[in-house]
Structures are given as C-alpha cells and as structure tokens.
C-alpha atoms as a PDB file:
ATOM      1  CA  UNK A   1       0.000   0.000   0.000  1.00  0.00           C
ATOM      2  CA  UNK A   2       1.401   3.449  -1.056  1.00  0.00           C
ATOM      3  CA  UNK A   3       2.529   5.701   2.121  1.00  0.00           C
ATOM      4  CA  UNK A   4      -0.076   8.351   1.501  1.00  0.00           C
ATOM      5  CA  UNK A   5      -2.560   5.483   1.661  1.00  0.00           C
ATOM      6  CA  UNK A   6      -1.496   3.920   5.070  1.00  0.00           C
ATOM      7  CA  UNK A   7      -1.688   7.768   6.707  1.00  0.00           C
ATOM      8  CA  UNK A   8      -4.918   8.214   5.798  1.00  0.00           C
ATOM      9  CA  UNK A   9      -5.818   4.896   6.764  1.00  0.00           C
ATOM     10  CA  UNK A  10      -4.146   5.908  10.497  1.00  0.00           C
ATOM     11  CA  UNK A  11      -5.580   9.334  10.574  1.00  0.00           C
ATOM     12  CA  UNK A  12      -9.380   7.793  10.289  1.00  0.00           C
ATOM     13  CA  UNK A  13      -9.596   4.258  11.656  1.00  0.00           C
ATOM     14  CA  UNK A  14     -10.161   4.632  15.102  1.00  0.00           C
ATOM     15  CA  UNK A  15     -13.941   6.449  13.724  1.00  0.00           C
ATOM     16  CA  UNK A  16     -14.154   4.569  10.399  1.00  0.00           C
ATOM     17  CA  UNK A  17     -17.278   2.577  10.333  1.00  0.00           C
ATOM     18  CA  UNK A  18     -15.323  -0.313   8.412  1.00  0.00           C
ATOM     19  CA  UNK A  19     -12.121  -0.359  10.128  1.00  0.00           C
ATOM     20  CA  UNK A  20     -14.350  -0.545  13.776  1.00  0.00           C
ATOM     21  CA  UNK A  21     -16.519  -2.850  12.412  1.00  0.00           C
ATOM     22  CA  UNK A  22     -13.410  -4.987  11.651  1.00  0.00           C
ATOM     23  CA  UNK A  23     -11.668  -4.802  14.915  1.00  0.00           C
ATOM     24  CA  UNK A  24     -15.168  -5.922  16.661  1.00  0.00           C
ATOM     25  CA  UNK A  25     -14.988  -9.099  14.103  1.00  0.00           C
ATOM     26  CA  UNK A  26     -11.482  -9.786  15.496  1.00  0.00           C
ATOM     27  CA  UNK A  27     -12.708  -8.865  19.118  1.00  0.00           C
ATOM     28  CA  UNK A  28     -15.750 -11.353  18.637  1.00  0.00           C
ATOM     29  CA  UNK A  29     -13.693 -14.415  17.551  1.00  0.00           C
ATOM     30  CA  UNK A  30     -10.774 -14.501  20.426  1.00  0.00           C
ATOM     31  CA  UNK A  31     -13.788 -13.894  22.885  1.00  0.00           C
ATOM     32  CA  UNK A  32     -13.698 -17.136  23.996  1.00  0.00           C
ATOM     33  CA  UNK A  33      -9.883 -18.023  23.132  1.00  0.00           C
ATOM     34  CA  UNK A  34      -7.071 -17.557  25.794  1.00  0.00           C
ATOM     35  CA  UNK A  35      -5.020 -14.866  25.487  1.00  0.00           C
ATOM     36  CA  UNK A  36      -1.445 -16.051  24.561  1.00  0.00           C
ATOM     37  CA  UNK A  37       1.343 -14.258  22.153  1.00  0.00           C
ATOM     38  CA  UNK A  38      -0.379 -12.795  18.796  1.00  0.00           C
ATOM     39  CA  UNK A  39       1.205 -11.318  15.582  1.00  0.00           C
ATOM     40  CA  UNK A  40      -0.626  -8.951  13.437  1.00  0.00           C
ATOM     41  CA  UNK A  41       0.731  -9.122  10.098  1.00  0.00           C
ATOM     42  CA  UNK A  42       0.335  -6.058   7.665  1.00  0.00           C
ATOM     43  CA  UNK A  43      -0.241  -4.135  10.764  1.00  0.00           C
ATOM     44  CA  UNK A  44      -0.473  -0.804   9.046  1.00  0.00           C
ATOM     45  CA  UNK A  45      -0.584   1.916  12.059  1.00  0.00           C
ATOM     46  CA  UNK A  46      -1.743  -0.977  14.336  1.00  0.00           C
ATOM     47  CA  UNK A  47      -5.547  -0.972  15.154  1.00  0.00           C
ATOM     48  CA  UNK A  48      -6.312  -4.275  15.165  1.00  0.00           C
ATOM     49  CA  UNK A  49      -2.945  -4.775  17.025  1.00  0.00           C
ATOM     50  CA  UNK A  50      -4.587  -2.654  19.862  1.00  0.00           C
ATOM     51  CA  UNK A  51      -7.558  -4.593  19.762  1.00  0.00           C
ATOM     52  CA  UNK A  52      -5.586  -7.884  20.731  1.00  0.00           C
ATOM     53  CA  UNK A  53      -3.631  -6.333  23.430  1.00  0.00           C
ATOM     54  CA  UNK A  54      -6.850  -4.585  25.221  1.00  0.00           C
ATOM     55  CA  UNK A  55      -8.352  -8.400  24.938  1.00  0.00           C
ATOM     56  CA  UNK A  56      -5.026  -9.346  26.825  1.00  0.00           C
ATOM     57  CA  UNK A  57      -3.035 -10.740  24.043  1.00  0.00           C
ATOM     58  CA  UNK A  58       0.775 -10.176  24.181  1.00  0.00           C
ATOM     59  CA  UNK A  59       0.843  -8.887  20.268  1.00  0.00           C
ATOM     60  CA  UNK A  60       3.796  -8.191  17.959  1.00  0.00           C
ATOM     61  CA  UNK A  61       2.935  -5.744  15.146  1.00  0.00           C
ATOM     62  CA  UNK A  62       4.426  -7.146  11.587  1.00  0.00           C
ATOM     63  CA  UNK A  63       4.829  -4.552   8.837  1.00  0.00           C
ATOM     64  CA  UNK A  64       6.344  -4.323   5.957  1.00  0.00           C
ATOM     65  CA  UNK A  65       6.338  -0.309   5.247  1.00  0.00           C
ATOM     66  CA  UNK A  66       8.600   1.560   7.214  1.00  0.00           C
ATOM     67  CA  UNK A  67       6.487   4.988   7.629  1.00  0.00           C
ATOM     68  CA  UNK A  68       3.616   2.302   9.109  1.00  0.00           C
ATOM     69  CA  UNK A  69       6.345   0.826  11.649  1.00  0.00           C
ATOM     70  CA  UNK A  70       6.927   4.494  12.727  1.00  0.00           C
ATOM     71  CA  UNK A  71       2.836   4.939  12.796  1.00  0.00           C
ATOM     72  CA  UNK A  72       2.605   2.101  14.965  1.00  0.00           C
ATOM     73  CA  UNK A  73       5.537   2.872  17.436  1.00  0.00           C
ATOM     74  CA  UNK A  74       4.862   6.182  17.777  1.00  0.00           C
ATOM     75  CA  UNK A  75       0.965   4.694  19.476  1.00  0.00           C
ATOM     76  CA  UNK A  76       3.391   2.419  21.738  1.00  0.00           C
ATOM     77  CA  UNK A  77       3.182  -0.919  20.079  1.00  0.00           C
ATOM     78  CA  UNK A  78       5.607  -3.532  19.969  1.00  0.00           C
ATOM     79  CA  UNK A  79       6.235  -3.788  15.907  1.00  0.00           C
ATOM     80  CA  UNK A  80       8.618  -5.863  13.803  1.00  0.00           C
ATOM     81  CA  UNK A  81       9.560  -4.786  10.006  1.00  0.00           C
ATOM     82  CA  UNK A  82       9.789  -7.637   7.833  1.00  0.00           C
ATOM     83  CA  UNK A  83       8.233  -9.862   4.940  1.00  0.00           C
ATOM     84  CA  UNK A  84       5.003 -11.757   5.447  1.00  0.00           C
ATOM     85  CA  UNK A  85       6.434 -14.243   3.004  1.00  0.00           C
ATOM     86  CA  UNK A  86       9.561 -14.422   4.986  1.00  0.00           C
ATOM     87  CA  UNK A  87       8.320 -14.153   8.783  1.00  0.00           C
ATOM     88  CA  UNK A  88      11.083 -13.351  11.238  1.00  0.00           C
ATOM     89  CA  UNK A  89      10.093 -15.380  13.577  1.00  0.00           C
ATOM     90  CA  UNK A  90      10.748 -18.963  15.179  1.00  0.00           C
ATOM     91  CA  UNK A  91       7.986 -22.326  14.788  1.00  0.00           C
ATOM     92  CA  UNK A  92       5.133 -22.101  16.875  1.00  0.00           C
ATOM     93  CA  UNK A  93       6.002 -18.914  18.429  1.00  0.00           C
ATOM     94  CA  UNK A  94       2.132 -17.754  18.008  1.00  0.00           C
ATOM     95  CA  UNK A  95      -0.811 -18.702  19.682  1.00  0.00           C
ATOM     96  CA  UNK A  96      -2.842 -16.590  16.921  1.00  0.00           C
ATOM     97  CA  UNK A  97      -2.054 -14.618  13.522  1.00  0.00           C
ATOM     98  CA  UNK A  98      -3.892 -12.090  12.422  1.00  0.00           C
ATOM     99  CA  UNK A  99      -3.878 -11.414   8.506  1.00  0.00           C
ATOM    100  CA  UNK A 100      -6.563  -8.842   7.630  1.00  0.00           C
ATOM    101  CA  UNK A 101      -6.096  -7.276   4.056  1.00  0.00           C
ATOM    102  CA  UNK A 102      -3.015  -8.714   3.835  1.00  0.00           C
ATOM    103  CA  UNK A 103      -2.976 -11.618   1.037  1.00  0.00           C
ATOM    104  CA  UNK A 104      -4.283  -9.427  -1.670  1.00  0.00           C
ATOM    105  CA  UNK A 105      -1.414  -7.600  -1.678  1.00  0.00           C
ATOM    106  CA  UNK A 106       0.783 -10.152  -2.237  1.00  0.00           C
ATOM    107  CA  UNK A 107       1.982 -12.131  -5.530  1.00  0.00           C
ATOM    108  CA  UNK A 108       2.925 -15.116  -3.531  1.00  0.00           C
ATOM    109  CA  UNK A 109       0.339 -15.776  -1.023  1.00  0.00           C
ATOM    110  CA  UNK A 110       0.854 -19.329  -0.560  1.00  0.00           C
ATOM    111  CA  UNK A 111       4.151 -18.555   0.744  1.00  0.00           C
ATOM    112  CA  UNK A 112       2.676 -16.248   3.292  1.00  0.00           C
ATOM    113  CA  UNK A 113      -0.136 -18.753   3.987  1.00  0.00           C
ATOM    114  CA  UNK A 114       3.042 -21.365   4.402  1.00  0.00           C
ATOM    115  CA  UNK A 115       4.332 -19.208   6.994  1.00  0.00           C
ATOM    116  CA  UNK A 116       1.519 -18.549   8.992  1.00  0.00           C
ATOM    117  CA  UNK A 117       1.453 -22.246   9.794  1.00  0.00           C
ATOM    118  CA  UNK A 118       4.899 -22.189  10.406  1.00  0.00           C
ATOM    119  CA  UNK A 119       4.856 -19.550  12.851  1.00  0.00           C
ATOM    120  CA  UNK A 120       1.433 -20.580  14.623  1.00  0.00           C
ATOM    121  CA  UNK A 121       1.427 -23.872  17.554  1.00  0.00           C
ATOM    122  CA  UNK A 122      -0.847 -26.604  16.537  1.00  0.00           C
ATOM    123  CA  UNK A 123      -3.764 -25.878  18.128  1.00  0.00           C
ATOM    124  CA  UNK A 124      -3.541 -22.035  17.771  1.00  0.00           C
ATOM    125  CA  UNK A 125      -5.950 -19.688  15.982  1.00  0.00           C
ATOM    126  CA  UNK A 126      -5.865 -18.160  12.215  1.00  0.00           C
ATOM    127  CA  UNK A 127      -7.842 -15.052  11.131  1.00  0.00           C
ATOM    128  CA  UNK A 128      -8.095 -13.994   7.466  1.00  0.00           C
ATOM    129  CA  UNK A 129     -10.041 -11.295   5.948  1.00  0.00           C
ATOM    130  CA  UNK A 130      -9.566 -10.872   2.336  1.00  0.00           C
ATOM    131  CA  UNK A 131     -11.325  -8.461  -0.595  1.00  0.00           C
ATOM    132  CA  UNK A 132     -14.123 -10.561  -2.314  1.00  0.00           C
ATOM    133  CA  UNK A 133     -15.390 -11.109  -6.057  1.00  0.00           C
ATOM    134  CA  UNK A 134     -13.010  -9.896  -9.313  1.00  0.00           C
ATOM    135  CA  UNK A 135     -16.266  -8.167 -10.157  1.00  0.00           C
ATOM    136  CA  UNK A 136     -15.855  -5.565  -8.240  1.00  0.00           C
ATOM    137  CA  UNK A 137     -12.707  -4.445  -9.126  1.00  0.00           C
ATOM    138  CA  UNK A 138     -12.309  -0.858  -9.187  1.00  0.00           C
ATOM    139  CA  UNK A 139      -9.792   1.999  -8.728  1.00  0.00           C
ATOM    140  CA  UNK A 140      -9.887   1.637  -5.245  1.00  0.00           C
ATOM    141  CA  UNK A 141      -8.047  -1.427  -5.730  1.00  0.00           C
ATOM    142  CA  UNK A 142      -5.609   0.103  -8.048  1.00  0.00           C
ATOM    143  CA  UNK A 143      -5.149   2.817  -5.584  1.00  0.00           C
ATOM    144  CA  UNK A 144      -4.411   0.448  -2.318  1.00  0.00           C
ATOM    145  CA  UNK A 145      -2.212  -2.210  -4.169  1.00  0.00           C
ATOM    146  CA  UNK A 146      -4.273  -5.147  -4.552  1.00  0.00           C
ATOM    147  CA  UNK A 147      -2.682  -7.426  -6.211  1.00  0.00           C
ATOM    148  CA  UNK A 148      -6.072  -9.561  -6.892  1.00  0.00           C
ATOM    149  CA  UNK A 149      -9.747 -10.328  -5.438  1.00  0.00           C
ATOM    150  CA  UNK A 150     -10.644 -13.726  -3.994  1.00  0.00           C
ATOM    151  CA  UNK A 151     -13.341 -16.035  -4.694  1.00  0.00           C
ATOM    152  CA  UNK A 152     -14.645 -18.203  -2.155  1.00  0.00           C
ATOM    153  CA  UNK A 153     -12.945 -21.003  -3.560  1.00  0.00           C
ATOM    154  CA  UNK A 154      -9.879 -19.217  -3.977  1.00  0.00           C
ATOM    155  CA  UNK A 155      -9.415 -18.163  -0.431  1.00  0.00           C
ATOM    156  CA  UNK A 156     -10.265 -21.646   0.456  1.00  0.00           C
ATOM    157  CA  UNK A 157      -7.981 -23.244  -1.568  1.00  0.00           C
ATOM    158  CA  UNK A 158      -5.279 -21.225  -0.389  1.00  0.00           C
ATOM    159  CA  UNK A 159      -5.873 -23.372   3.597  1.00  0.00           C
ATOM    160  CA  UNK A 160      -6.997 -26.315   2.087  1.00  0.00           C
ATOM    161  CA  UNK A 161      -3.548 -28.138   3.168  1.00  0.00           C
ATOM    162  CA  UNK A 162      -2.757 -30.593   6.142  1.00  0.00           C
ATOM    163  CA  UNK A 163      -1.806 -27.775   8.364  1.00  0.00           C
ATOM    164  CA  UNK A 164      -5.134 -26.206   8.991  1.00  0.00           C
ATOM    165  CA  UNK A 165      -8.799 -26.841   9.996  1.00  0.00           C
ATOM    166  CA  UNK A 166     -11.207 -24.376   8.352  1.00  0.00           C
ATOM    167  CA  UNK A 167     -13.533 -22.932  11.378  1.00  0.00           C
ATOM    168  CA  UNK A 168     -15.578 -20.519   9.473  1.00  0.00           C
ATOM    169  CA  UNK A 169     -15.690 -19.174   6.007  1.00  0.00           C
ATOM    170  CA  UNK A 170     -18.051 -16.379   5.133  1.00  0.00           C
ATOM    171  CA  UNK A 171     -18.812 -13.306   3.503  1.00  0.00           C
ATOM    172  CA  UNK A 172     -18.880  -9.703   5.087  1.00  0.00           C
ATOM    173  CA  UNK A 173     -20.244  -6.386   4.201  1.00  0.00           C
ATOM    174  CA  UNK A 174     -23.125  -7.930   2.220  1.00  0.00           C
ATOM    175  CA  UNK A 175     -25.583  -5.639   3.021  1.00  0.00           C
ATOM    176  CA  UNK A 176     -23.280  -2.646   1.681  1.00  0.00           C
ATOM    177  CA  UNK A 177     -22.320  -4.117  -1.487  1.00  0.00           C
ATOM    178  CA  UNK A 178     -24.627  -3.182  -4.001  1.00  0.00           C
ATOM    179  CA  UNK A 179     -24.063   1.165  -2.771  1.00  0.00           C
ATOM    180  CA  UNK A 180     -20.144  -0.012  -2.276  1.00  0.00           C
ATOM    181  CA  UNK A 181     -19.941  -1.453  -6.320  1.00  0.00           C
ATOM    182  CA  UNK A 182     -21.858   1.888  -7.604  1.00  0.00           C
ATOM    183  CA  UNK A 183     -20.146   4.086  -5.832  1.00  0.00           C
ATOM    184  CA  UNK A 184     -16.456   2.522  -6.633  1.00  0.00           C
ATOM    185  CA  UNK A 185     -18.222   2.265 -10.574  1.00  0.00           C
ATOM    186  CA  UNK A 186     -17.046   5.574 -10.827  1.00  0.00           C
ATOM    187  CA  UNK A 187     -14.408   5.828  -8.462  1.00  0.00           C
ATOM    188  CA  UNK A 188     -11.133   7.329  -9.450  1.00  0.00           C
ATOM    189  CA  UNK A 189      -9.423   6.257  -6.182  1.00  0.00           C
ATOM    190  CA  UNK A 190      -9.295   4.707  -2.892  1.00  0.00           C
ATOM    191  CA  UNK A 191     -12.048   4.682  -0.580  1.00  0.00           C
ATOM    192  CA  UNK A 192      -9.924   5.711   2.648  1.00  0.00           C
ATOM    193  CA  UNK A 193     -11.309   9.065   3.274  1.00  0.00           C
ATOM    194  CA  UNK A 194     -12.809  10.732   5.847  1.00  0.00           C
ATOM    195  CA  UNK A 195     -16.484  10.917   6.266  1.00  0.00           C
ATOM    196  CA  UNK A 196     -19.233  13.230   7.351  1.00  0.00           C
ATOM    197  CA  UNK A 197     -20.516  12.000  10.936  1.00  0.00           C
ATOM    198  CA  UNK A 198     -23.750  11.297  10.520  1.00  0.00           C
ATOM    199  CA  UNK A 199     -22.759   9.127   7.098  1.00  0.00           C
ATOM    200  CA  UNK A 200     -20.417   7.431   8.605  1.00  0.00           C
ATOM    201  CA  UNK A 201     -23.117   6.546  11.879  1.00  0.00           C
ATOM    202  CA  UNK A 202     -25.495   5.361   9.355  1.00  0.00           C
ATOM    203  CA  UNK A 203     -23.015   2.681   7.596  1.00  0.00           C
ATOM    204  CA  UNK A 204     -22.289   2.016  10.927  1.00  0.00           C
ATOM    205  CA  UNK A 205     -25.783   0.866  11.997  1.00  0.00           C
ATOM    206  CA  UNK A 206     -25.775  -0.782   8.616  1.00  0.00           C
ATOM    207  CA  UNK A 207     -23.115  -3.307   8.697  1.00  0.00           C
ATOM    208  CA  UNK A 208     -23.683  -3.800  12.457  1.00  0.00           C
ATOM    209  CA  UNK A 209     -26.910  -5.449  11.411  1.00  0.00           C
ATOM    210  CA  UNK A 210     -24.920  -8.236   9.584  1.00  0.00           C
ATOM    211  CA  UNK A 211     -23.731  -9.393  13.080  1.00  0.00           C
ATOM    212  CA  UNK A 212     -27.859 -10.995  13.259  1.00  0.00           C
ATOM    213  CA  UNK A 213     -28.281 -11.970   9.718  1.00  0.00           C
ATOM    214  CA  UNK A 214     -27.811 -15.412   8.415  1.00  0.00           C
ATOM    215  CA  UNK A 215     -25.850 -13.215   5.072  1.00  0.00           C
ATOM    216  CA  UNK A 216     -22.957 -14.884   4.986  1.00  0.00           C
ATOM    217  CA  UNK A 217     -23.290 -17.500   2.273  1.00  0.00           C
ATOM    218  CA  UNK A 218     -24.529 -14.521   0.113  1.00  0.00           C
ATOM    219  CA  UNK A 219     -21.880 -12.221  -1.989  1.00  0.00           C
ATOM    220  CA  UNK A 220     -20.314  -9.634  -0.352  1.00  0.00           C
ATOM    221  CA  UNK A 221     -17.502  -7.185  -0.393  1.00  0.00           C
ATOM    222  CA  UNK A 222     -14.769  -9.297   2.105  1.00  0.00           C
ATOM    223  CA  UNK A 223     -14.380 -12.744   2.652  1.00  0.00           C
ATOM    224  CA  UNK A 224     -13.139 -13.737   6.560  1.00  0.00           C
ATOM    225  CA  UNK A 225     -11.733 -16.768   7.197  1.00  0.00           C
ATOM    226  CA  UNK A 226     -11.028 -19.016  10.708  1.00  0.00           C
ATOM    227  CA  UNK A 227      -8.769 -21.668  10.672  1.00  0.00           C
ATOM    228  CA  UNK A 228      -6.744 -23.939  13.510  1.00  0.00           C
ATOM    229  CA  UNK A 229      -3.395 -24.835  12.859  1.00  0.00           C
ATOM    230  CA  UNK A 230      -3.089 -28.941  13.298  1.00  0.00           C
END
C-alpha cells in the first residue's frame, strides 16, 4: 500500500465505520480463546494490534512499510519490520495470527499462507479477511495495491492443506455491497477518506446489522476466514 494510503488509513480508523466494524470481528472471535502471544501481520498503524492487546493478548505488530512501523511505534506498540512471506520469527512462536487485508497484496500468497502455519502452535488460531469477487474491481483497488480479489474457492484453496482446519468461512459487508460497487463504478481512487458524521453513523448501523443476519453465504464485499493450525 502506497505511504499516503497507510496515513490516511491511520488518521481515520479509530472512527471509520469499516475499520471498527473490523476490529469488533477480530474482538468477537478470540472472545472465547485464551489470550497467549499474537502477531498482526500487515499491521499498518496498528488498530487491530490494539484490539488484541486490550483483549489481553501479548501482540507483535508485523509490517512491511517503514512509515507504518513508525505509525505504529509512535501509538506504543511492539512492531517488527519484515516480509510476510519471509516471517522473522521462530515455529510455533504464536498462539494466533492475524492477517486482515493482507494476502491481496501479495503475488505469492501461498508462501505467506506457508508461513503462517509455520509460525502458529498446533492448536492455535488463524484469522483472514480478504477483498471478495473480481467483479468488483475498481480503482480503489488500483489505488491500495491489490494485487487480486478472492473467490470463495480461492481463499479456500489457499488453507486447504494438512496444516489447517477451516472454522468458518463467510462473507462480510453484504448488506453494503450493491451502494459499495456503484459508488467505486465511478471511483477514481481509494475509498480511505474521511467521512461526514452522521454518514459514517449510518453505515455504521448498517453493517452492524450483519452481526444478526444469516448473510454470509450470500456475496459480499470481504471474505473472513477461521482456521486452527493442526
């Protein structure tokens, strides 16, 4: 992701209505799961590193972009610069990985996917969140370096190897995606921008709806996926 891109995305996630909405997905699914040692790779300026920690999770921060590393040490955060396809750390050092909007980024995703089980204890805890459906490919992707979309069987496919057991794999932001594709139609960049209060509120009720509705098999804008490492 270009610099200008992760600053924005720093300057507006702690009020975004997607980037909250995201940390409460992560919040939801270590509810119930010990806190242990975490990495957050493709940490950007480190929200959903923060989320971890306040759950009690000792978290490392993995980024590859030095301004984010400065982002995220500058909001005290333990954070290690390195390669997602390359992690920098020993086996089983993690009781949980975080990846969210991380894969699409990268050419070789299998090799990050190959690390992630490397790095992670049998028995500990995956969390994917990818962007969903070539369709709706736009200049937003362009603009935040996406690399590609994923298909449900894509994403799958990706974890479908001795090292994991898939937990959950659904869709997110359903509700949103038919006013999400028309506005990015015409889109001539990214869509991390600031936005009017009572817009943003408004999303925000929207997509919190989605946490009640059985919407998940249906097409939507992300794809999140829960695995266990064997």
């Amino acid at each position: 992701m270009k610099q200008s891109e992760i600053a924005k995305l720093a300057s507006i996630e702690d009020k975004h209505w997607w980037f909250r909405e995201r940390r409460a997905l992560i919040a939801s699914f270590i509810a119930d799961v010990p806190p242990g040692r975490a990495l957050d790779i493709g940490a950007a300026a480190g929200g959903n590193t923060r989320t971890l920690e306040a759950a009690g999770w000792k978290s490392t921060a993995l980024e590859y972009d030095e301004s984010a590393v400065e982002l995220a040490r500058a909001r005290g955060l333990d954070v290690v610069q390195g390669d997602a396809r390359d992690l920098p750390f020993d086996e089983d050092e993690f009781d949980a990985v975080v990846a969210y909007d991380v894969l699409e980024h990268i050419v070789e995703d299998d090799a990050v996917v190959s690390e992630i089980a490397r790095v992670v204890r049998p028995g500990g805890k995956v969390y994917i969140a990818v962007p969903a459906d070539p369709k709706l490919w736009s200049a937003h992707d362009d603009a935040v370096g996406h690399v590609r979309r994923y298909t449900r069987d894509s994403l799958v496919a990706l974890f479908e190897r001795p090292e994991f057991t898939l937990d959950l794999v659904k869709s997110w932001n359903v509700l949103l995606r038919p006013a999400i594709r028309l506005a990015r139609r015409d889109s001539e960049g990214s869509d991390i921008e600031p936005m009017a209060a009572p817009i943003n509120a408004a999303l925000s009720g929207i997509i919190k709806l989605e946490r009640h509705l059985p919407v998940g098999r249906r097409k939507g804008v992300s794809l999140l996926l829960n695995a266990t490492v064997r």
